[in-house]
N, C-alpha and C. Protein backbone atom coordinates (compact mmCIF):
# COMPACT_ATOMS: atom_id res chain seq x y z
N UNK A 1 -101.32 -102.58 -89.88
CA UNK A 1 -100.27 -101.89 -90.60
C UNK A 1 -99.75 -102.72 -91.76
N UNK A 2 -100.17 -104.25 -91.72
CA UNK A 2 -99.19 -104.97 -93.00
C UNK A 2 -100.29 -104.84 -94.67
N UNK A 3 -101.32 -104.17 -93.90
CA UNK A 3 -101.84 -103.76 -95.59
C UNK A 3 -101.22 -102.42 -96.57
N UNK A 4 -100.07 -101.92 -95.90
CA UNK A 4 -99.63 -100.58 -96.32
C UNK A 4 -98.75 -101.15 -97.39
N UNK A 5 -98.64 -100.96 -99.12
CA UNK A 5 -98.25 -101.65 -99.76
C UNK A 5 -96.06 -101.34 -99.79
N UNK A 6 -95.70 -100.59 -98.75
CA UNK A 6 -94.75 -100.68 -98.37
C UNK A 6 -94.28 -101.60 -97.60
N UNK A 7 -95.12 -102.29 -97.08
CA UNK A 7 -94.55 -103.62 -95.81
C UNK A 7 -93.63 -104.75 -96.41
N UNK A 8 -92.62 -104.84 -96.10
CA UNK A 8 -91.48 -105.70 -95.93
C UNK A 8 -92.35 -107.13 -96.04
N UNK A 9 -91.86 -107.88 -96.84
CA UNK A 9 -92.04 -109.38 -97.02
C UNK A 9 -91.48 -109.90 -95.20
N UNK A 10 -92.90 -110.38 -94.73
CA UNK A 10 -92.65 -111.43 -93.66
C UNK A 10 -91.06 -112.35 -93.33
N UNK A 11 -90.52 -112.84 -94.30
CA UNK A 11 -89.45 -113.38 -94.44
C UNK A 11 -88.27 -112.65 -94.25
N UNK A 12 -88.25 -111.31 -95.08
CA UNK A 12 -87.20 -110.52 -95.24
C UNK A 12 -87.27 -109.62 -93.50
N UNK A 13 -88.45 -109.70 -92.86
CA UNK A 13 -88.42 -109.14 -91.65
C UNK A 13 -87.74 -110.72 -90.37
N UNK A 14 -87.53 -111.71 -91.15
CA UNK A 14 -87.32 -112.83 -89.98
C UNK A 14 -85.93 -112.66 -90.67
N UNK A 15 -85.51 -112.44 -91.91
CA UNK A 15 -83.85 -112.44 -92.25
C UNK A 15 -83.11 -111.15 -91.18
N UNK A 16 -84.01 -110.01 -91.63
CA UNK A 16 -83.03 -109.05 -90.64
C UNK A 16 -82.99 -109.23 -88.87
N UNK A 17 -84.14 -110.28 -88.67
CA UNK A 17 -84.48 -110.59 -87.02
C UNK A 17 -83.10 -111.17 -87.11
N UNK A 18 -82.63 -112.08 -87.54
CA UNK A 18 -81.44 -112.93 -87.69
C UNK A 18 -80.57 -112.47 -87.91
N UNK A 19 -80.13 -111.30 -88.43
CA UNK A 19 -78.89 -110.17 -88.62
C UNK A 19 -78.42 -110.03 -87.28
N UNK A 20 -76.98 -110.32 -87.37
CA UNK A 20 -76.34 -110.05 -86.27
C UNK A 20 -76.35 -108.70 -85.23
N UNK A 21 -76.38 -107.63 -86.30
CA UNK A 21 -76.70 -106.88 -85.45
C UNK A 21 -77.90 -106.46 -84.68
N UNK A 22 -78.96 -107.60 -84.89
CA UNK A 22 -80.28 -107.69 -83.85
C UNK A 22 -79.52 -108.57 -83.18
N UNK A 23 -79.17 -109.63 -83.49
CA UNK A 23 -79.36 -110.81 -82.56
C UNK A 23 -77.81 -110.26 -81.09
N UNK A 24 -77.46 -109.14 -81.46
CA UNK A 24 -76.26 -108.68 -80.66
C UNK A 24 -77.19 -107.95 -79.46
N UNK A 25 -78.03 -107.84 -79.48
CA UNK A 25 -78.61 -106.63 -78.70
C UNK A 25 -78.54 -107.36 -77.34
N UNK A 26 -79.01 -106.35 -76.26
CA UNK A 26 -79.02 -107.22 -74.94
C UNK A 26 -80.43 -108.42 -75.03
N UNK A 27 -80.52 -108.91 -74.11
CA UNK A 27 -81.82 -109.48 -73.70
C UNK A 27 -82.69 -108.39 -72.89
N UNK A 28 -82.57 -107.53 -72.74
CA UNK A 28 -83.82 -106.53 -72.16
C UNK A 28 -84.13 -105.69 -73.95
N UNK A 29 -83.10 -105.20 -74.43
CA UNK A 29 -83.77 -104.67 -75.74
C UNK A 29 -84.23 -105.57 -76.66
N UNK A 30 -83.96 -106.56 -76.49
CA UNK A 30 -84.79 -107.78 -77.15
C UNK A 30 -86.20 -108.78 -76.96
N UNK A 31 -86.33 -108.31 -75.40
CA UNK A 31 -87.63 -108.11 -75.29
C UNK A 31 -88.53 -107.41 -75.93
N UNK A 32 -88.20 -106.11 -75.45
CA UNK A 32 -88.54 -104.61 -76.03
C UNK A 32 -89.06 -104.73 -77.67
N UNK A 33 -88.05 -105.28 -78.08
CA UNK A 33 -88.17 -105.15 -79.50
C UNK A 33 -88.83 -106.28 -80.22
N UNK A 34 -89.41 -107.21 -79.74
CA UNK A 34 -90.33 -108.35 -79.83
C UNK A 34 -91.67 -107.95 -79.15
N UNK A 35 -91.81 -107.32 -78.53
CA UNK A 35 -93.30 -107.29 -77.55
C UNK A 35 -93.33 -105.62 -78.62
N UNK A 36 -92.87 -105.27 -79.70
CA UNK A 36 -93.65 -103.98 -80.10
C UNK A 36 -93.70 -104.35 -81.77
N UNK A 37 -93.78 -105.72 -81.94
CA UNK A 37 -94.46 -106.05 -83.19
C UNK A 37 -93.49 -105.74 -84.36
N UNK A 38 -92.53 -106.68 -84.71
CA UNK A 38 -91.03 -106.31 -85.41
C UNK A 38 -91.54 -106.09 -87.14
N UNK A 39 -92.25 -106.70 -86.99
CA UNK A 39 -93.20 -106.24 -88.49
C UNK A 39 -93.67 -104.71 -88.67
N UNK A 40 -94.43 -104.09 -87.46
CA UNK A 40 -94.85 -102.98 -87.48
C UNK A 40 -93.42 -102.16 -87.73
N UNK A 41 -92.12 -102.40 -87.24
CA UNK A 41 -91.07 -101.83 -86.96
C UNK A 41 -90.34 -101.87 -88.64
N UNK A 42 -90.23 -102.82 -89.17
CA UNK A 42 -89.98 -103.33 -90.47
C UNK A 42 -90.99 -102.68 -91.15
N UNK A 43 -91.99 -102.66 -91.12
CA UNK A 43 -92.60 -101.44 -92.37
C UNK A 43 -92.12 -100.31 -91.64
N UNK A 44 -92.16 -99.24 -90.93
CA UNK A 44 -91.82 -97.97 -90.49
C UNK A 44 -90.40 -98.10 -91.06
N UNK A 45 -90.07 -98.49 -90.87
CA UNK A 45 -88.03 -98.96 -91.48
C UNK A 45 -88.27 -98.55 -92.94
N UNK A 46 -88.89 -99.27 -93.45
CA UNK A 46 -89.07 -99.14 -94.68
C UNK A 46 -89.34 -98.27 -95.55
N UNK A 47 -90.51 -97.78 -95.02
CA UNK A 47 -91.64 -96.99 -95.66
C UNK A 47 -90.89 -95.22 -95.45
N UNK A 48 -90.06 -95.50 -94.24
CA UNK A 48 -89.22 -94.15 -93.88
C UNK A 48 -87.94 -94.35 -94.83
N UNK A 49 -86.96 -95.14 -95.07
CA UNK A 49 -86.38 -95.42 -95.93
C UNK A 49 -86.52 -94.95 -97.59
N UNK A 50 -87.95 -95.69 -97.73
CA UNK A 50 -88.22 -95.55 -99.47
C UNK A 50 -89.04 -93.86 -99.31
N UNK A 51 -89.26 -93.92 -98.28
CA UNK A 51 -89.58 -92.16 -98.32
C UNK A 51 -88.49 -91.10 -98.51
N UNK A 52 -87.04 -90.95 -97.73
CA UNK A 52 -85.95 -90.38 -97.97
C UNK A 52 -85.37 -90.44 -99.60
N UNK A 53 -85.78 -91.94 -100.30
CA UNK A 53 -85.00 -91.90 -101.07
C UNK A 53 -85.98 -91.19 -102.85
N UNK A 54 -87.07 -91.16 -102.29
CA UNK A 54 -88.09 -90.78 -103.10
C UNK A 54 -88.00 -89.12 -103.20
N UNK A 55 -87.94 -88.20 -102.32
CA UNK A 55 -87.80 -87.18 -102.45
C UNK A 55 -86.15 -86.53 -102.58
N UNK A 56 -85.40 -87.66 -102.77
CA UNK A 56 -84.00 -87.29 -102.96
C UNK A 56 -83.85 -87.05 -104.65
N UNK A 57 -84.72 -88.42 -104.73
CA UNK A 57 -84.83 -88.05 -106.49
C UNK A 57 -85.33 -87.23 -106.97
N UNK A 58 -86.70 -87.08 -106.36
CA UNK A 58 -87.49 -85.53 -107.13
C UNK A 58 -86.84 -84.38 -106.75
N UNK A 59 -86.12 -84.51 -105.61
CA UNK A 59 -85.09 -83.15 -105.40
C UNK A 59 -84.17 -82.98 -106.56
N UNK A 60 -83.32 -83.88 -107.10
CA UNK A 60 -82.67 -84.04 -108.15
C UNK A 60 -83.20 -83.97 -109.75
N UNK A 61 -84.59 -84.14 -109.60
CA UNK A 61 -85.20 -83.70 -110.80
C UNK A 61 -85.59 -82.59 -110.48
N UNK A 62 -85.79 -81.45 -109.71
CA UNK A 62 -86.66 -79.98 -109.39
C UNK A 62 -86.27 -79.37 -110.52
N UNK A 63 -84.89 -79.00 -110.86
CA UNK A 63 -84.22 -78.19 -112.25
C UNK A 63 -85.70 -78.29 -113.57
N UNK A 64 -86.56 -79.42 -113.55
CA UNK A 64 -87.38 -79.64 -114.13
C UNK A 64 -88.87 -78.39 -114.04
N UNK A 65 -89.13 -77.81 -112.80
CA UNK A 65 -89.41 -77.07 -111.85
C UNK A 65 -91.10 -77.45 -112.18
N UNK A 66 -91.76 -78.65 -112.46
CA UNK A 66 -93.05 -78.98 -112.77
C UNK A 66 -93.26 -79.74 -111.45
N UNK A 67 -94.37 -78.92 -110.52
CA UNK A 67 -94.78 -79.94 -108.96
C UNK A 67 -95.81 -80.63 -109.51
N UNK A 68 -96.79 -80.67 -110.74
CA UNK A 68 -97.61 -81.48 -110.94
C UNK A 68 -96.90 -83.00 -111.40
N UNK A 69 -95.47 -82.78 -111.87
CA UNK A 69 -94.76 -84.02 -112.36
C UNK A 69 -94.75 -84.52 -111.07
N UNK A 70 -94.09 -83.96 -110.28
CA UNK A 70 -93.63 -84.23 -108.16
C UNK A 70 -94.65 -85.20 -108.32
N UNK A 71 -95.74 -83.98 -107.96
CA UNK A 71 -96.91 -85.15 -107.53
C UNK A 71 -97.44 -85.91 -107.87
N UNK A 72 -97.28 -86.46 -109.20
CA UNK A 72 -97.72 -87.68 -110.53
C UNK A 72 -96.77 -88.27 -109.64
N UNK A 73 -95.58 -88.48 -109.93
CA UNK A 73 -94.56 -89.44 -109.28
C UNK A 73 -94.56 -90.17 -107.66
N UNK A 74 -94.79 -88.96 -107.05
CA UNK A 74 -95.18 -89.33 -105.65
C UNK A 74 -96.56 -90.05 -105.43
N UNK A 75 -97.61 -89.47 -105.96
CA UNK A 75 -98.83 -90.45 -105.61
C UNK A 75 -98.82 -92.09 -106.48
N UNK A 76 -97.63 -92.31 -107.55
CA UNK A 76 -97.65 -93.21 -107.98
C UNK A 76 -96.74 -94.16 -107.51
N UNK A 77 -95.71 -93.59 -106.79
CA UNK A 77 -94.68 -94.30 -105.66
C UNK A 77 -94.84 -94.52 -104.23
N UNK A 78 -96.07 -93.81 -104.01
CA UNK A 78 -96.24 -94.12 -102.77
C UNK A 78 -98.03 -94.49 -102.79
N UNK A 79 -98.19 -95.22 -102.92
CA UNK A 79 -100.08 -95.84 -103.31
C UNK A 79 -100.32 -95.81 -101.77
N UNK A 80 -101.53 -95.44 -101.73
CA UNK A 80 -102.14 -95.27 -100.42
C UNK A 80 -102.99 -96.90 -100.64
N UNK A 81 -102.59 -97.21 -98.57
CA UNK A 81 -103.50 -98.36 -98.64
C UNK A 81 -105.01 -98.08 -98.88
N UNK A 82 -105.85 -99.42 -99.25
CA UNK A 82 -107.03 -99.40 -99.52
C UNK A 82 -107.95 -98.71 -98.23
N UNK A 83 -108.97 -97.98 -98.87
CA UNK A 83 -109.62 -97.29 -97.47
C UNK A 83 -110.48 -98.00 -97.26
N UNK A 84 -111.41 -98.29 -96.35
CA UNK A 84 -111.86 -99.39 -95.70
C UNK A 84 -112.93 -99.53 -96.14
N UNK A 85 -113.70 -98.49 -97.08
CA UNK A 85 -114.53 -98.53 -98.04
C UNK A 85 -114.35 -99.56 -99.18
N UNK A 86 -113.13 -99.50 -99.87
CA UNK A 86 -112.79 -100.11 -101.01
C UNK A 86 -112.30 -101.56 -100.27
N UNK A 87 -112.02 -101.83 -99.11
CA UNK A 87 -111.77 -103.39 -98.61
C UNK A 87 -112.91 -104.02 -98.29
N UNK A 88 -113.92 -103.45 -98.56
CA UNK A 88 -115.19 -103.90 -97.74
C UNK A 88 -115.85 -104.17 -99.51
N UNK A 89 -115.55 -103.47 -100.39
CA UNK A 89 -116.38 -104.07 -101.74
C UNK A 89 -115.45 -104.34 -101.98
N UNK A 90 -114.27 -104.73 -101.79
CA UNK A 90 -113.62 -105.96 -102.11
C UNK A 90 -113.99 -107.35 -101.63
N UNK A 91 -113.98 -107.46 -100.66
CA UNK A 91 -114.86 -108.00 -99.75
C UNK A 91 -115.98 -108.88 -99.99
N UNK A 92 -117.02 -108.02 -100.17
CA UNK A 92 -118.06 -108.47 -100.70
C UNK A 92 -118.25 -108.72 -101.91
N UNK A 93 -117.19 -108.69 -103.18
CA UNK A 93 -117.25 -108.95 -104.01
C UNK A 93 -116.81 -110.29 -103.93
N UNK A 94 -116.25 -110.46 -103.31
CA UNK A 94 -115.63 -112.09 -103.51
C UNK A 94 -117.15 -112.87 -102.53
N UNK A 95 -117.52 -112.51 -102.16
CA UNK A 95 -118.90 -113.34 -101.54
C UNK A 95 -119.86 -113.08 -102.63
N UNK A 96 -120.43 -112.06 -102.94
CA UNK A 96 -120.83 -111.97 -104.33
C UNK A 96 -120.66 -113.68 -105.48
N UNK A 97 -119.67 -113.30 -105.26
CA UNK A 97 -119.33 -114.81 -106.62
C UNK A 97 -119.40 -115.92 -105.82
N UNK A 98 -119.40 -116.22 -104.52
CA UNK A 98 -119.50 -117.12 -103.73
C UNK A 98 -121.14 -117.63 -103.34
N UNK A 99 -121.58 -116.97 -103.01
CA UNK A 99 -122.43 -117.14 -102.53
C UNK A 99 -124.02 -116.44 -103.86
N UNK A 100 -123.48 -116.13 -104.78
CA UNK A 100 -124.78 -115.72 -105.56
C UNK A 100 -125.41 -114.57 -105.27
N UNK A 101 -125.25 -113.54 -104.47
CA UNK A 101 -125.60 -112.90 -104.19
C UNK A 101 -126.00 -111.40 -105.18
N UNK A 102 -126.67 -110.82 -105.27
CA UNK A 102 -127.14 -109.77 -106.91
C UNK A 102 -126.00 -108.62 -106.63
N UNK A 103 -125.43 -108.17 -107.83
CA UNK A 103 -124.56 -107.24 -107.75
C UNK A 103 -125.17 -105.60 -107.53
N UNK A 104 -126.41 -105.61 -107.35
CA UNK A 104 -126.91 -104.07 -107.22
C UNK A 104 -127.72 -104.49 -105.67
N UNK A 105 -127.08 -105.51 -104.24
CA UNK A 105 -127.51 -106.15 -103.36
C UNK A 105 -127.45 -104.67 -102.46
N UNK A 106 -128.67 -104.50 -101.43
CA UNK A 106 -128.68 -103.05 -100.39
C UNK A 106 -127.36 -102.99 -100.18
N UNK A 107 -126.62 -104.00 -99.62
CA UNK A 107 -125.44 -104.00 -99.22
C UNK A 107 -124.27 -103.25 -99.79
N UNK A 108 -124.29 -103.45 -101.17
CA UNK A 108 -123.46 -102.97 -102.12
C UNK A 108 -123.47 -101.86 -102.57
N UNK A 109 -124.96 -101.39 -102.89
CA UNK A 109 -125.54 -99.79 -102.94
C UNK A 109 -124.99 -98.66 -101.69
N UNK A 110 -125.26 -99.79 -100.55
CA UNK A 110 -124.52 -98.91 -99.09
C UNK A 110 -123.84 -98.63 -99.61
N UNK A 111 -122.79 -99.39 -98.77
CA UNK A 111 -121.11 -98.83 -99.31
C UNK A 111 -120.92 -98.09 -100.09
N UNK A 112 -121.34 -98.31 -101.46
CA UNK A 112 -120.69 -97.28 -102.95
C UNK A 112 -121.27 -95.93 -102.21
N UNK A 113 -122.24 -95.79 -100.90
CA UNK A 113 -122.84 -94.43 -101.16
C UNK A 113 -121.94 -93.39 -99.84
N UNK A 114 -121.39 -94.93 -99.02
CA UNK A 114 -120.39 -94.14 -98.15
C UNK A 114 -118.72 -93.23 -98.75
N UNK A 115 -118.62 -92.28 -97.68
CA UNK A 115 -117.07 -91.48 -98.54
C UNK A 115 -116.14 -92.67 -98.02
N UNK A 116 -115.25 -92.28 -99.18
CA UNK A 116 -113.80 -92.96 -98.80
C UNK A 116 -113.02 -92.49 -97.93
């Protein structure tokens, strides 16, 4: 989940661990809430957050009444993570330059021929 380009900076998820109102909780919800991955919890926080506030605005622009604008705005505010296609010739591009390997390699031809 921390490749979703909404994920909370590591740090800023150990600042709010440290917010009183976590550190108030019992010791049974503080288990709880450590054994279910506070990072995973911190992007969902987030990503639900910058989601409410994203369609509050295009609600406030509708008077405009263009959904192709909506959706310019939305697919540009909300970037989809890389599909596992495009992490994999990412991937191999950096071995590519590492290792010498030919840029038209079976390997590389694969992939480009799999869907995203």
């Amino acid at each position: 989940m921390t490749n979703h380009p909404l994920t909370p900076p590591p740090e800023l998820v150990q600042q709010w661990r440290k917010a009183p109102e976590f550190s108030a909780l019992s010791p049974c919800v503080m288990v709880t809430v450590t054994n279910t991955k506070l990072q995973d919890i911190a992007t969902l926080a987030a990503q639900w957050g910058a989601d409410q506030e994203l369609e509050a605005c295009l609600g406030e622009v509708s008077f405009l009444n263009s959904q192709a604008l909506a959706d310019r705005v939305r697919s540009a505010r909300r970037p989809k993570p890389p599909s596992l296609k495009e992490q994999a010739l990412a991937e191999l591009a950096e071995w590519e330059n590492v290792m010498d390997i030919a840029p038209d390699s079976p390997i590389r031809r694969a992939l480009e021929q799999l869907d995203d």
